[in-house]
PDB file of N, CA and C in Angstrom:
ATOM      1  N   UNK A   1      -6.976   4.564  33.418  1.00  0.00           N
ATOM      2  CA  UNK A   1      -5.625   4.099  33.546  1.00  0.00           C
ATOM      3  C   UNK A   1      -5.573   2.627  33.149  1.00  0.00           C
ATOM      4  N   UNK A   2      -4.377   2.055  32.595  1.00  0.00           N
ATOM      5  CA  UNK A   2      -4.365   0.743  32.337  1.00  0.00           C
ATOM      6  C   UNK A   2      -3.047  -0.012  32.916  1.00  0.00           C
ATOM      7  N   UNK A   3      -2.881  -0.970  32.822  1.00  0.00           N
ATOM      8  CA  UNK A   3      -2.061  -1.812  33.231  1.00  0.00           C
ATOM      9  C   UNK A   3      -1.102  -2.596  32.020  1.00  0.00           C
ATOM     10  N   UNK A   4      -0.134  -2.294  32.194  1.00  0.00           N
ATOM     11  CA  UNK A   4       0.978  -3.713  31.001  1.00  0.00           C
ATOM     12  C   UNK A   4       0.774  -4.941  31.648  1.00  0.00           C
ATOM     13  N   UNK A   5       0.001  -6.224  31.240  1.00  0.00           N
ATOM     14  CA  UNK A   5      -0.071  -7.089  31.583  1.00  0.00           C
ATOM     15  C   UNK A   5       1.321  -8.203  31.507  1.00  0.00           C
ATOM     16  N   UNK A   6       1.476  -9.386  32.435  1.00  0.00           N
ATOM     17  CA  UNK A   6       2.542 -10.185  32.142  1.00  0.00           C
ATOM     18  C   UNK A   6       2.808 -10.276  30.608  1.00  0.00           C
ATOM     19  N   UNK A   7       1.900 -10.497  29.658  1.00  0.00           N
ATOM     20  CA  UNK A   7       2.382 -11.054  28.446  1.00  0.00           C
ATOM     21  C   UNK A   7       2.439  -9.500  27.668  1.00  0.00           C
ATOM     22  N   UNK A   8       2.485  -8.114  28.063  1.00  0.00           N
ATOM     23  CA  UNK A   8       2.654  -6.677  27.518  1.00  0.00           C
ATOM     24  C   UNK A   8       1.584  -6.376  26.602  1.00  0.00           C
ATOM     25  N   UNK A   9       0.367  -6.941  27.406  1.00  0.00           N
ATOM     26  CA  UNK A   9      -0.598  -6.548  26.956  1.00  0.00           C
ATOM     27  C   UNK A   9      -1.424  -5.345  27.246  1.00  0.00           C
ATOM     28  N   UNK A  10      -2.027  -4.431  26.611  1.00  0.00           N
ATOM     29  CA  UNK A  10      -2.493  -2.957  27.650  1.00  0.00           C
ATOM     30  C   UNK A  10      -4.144  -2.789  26.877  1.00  0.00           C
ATOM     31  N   UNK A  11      -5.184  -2.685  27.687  1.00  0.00           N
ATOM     32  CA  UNK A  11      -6.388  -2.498  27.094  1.00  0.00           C
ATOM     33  C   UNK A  11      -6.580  -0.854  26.834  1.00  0.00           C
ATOM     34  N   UNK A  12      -6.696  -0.606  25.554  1.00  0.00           N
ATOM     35  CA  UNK A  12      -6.978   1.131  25.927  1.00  0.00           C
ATOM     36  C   UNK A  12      -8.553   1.133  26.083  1.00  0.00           C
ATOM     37  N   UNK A  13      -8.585   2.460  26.671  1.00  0.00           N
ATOM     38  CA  UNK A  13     -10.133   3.002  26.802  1.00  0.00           C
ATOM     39  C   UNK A  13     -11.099   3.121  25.252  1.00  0.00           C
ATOM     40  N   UNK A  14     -11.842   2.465  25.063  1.00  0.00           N
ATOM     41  CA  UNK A  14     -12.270   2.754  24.292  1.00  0.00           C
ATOM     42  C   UNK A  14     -12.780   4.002  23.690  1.00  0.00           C
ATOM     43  N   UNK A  15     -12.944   5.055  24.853  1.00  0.00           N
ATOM     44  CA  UNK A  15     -13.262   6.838  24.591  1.00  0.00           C
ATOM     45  C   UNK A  15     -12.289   7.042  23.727  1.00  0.00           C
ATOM     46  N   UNK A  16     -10.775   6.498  23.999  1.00  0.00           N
ATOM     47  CA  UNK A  16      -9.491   7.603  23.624  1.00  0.00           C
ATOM     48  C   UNK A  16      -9.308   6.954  22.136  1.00  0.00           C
ATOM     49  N   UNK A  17      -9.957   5.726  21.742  1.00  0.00           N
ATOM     50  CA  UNK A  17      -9.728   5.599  20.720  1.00  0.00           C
ATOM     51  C   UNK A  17     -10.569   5.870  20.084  1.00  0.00           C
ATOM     52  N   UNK A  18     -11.773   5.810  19.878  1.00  0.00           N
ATOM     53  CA  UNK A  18     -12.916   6.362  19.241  1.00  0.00           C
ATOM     54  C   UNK A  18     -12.747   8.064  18.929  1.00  0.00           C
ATOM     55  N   UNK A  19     -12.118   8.559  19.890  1.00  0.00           N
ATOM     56  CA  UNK A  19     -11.748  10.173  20.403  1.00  0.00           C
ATOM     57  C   UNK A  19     -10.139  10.312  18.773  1.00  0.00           C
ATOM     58  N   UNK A  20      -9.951   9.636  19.093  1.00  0.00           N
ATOM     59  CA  UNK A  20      -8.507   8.874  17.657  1.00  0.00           C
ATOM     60  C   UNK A  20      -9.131   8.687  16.521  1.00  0.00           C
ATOM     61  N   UNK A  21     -10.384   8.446  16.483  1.00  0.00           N
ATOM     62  CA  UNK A  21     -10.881   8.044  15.100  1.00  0.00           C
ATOM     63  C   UNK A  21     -10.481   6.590  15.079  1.00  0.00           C
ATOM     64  N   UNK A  22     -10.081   5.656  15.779  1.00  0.00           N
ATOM     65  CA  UNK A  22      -9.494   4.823  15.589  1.00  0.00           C
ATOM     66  C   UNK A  22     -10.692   3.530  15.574  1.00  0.00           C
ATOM     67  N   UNK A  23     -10.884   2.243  15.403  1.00  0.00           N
ATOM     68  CA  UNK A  23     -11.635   1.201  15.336  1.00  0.00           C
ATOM     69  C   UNK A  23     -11.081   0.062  15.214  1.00  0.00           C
ATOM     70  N   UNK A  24     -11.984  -0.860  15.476  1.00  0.00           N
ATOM     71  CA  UNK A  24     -11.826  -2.595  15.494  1.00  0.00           C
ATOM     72  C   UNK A  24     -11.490  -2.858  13.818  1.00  0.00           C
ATOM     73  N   UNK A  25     -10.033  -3.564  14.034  1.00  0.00           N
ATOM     74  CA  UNK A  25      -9.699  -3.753  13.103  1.00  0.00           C
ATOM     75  C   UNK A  25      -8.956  -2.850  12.045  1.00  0.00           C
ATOM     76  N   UNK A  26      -8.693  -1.960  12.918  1.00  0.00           N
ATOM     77  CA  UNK A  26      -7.485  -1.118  11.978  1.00  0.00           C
ATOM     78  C   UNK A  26      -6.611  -1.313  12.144  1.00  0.00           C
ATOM     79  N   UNK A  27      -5.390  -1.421  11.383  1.00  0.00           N
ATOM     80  CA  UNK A  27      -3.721  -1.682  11.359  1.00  0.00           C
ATOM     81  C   UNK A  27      -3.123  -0.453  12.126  1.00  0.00           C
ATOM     82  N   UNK A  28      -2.524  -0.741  13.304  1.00  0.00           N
ATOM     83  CA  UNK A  28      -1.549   0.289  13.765  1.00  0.00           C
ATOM     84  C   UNK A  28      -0.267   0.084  14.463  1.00  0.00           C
ATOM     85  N   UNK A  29       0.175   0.870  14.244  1.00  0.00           N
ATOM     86  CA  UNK A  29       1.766   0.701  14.059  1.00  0.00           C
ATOM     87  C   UNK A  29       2.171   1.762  15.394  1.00  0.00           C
ATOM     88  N   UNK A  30       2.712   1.284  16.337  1.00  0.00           N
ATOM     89  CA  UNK A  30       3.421   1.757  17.935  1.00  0.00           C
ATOM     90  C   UNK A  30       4.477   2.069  17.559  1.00  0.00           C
ATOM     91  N   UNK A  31       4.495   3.484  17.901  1.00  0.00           N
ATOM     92  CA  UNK A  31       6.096   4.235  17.249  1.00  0.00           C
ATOM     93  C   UNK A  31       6.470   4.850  19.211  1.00  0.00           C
ATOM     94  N   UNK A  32       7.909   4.854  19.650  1.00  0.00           N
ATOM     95  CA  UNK A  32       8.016   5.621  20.436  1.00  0.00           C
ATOM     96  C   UNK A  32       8.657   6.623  20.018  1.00  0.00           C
ATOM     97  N   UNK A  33       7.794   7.607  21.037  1.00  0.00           N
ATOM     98  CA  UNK A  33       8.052   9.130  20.975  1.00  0.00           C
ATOM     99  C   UNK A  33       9.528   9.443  22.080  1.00  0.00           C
ATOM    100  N   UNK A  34       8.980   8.998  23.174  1.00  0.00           N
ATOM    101  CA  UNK A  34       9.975   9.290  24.339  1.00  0.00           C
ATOM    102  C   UNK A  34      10.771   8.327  25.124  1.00  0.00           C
ATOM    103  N   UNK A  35      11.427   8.302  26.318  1.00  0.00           N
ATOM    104  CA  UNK A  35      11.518   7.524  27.178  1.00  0.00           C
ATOM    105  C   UNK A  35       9.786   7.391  28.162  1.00  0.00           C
ATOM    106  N   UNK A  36       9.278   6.162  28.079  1.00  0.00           N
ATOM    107  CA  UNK A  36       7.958   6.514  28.718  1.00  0.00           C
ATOM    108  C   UNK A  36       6.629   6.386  28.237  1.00  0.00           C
ATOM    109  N   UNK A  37       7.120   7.087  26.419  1.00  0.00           N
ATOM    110  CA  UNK A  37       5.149   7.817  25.780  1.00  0.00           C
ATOM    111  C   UNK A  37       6.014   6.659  24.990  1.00  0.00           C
ATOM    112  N   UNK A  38       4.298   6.532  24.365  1.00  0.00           N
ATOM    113  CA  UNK A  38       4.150   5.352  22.655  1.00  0.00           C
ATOM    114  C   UNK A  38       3.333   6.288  22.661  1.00  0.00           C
ATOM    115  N   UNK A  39       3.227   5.837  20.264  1.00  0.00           N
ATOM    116  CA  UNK A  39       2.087   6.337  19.821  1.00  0.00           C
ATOM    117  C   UNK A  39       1.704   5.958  18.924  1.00  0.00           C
ATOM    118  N   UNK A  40       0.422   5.249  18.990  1.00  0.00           N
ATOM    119  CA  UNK A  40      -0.226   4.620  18.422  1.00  0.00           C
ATOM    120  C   UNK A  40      -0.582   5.314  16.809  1.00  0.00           C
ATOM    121  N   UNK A  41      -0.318   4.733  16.346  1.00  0.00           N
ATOM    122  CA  UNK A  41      -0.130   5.628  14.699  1.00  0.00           C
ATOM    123  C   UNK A  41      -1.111   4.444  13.458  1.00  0.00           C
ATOM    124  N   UNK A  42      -2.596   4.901  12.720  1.00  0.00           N
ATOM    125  CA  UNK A  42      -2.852   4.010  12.033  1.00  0.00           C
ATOM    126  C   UNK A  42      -2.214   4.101  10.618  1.00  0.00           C
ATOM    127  N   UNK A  43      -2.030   3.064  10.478  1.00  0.00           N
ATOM    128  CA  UNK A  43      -1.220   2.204   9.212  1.00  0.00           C
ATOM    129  C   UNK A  43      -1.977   2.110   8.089  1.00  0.00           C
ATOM    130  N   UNK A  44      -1.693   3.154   7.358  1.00  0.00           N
ATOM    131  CA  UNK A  44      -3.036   3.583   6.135  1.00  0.00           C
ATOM    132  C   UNK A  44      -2.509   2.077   5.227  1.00  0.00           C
ATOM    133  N   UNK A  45      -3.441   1.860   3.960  1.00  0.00           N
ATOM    134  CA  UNK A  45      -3.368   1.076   2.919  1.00  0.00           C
ATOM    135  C   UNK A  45      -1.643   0.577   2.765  1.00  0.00           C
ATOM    136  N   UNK A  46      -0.980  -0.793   3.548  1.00  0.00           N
ATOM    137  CA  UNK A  46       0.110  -0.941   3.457  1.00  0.00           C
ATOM    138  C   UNK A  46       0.568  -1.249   1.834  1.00  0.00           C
ATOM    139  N   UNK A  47       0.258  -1.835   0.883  1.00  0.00           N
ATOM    140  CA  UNK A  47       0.535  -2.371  -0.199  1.00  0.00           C
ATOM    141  C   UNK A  47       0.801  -0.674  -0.878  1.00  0.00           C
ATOM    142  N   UNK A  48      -0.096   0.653  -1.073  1.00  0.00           N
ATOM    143  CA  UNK A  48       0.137   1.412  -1.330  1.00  0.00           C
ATOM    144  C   UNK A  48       1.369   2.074  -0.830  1.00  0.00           C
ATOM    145  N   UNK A  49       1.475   2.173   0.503  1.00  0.00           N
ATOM    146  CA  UNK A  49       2.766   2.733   0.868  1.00  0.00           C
ATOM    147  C   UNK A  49       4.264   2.163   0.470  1.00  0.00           C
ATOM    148  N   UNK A  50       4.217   0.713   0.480  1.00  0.00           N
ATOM    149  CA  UNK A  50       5.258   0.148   0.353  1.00  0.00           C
ATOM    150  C   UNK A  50       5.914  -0.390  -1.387  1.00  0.00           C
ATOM    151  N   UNK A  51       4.494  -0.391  -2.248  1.00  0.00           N
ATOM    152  CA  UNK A  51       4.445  -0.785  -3.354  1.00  0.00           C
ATOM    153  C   UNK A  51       5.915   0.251  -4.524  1.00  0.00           C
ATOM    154  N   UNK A  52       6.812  -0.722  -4.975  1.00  0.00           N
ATOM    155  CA  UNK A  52       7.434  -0.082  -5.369  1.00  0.00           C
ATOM    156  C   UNK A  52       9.003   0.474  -4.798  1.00  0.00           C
ATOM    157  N   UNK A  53       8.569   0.150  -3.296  1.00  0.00           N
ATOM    158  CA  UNK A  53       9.831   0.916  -2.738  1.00  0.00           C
ATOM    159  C   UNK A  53      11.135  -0.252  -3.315  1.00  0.00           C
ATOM    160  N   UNK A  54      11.095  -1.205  -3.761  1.00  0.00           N
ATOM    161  CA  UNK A  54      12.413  -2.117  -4.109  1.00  0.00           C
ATOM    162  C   UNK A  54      12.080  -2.166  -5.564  1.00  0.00           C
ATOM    163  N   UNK A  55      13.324  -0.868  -5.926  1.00  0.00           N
ATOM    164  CA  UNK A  55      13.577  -0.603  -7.320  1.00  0.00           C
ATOM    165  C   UNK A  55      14.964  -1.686  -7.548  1.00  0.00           C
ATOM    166  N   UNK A  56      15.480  -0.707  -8.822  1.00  0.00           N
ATOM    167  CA  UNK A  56      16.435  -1.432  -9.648  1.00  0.00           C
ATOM    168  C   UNK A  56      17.639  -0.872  -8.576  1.00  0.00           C
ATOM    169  N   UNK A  57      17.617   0.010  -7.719  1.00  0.00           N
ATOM    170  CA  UNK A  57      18.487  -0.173  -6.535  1.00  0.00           C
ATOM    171  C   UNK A  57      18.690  -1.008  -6.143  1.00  0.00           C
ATOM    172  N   UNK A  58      17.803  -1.582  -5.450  1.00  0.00           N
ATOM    173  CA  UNK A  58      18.161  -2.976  -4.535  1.00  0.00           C
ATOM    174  C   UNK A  58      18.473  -3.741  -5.291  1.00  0.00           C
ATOM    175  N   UNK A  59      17.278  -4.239  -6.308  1.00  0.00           N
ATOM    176  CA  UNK A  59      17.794  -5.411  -6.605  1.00  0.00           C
ATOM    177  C   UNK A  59      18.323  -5.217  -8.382  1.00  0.00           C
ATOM    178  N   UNK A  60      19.443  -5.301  -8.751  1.00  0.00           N
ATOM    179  CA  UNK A  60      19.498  -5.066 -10.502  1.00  0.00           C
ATOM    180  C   UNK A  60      19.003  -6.298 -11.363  1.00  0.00           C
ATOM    181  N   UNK A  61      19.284  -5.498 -12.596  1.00  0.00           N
ATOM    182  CA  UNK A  61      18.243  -6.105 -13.273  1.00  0.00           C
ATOM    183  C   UNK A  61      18.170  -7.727 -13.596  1.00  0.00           C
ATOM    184  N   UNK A  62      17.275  -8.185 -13.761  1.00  0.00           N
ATOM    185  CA  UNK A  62      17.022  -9.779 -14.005  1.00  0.00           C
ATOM    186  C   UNK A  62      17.391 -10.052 -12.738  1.00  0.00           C
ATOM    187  N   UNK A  63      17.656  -9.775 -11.592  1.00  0.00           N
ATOM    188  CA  UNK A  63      18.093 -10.582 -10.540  1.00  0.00           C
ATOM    189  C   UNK A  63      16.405 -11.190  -9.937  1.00  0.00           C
ATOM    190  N   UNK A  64      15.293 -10.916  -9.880  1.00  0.00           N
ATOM    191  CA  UNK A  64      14.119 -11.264  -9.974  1.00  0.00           C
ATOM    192  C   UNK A  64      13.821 -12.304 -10.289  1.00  0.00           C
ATOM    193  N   UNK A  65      14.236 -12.137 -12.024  1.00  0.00           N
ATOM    194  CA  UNK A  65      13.543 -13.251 -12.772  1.00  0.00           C
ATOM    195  C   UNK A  65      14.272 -14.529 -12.703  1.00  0.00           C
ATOM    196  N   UNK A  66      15.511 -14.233 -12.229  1.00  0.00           N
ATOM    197  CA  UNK A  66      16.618 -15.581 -11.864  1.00  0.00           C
ATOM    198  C   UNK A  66      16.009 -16.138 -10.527  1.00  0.00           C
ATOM    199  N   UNK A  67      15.716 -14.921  -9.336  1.00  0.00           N
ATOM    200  CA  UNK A  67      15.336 -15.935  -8.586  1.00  0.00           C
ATOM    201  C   UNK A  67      13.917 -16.397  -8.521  1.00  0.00           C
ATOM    202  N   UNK A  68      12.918 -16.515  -9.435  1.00  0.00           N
ATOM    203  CA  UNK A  68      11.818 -16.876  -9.828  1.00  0.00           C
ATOM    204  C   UNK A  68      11.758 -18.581 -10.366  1.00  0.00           C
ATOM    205  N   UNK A  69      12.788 -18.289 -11.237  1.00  0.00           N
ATOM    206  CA  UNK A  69      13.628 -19.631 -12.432  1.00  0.00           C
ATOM    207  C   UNK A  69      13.885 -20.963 -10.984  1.00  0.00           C
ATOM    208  N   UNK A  70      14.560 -20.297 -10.006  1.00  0.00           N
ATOM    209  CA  UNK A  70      14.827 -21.249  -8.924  1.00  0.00           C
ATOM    210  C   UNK A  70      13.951 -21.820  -8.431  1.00  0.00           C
ATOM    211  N   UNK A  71      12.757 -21.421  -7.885  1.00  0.00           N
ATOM    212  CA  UNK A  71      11.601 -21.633  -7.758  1.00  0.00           C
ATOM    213  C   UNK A  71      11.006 -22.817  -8.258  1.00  0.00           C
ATOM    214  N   UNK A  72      11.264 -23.169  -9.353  1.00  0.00           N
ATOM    215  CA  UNK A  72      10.490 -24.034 -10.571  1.00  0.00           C
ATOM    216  C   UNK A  72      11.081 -26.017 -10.251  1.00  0.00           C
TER     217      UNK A  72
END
């Protein structure tokens, strides 16, 4: 069993994560499930997942390279 510390800190058992496949130094991402449960979810290769998602939707075209120009 663990405790939420003042600053919402919680130590897990190291069994349940090892038991997770989980390790020192993996990215994971706390999704809630319920009123109550979290779940600890690892955060595969972020640059892969996200790479791409801001097409010519979001932003149209040359609006990029204009705000690049500002930059300078």
């Amino acid at each position: 069993m663990s405790v939420i510390s003042r600053k919402n800190q919680v130590t897990l058992p190291v069994d349940a994560l090892r038991a997770a496949g989980l390790e020192p130094g993996d990215d994971v991402r706390v999704q809630v499930v319920a009123p109550g449960r979290l779940e600890l979810v690892r955060a595969e290769d972020l640059v892969a997942e996200f790479a791409g998602v801001f097409d010519a939707k979001v932003y149209p075209k040359g609006y990029l390279d204009e705000l690049r120009r500002e930059w300078r």
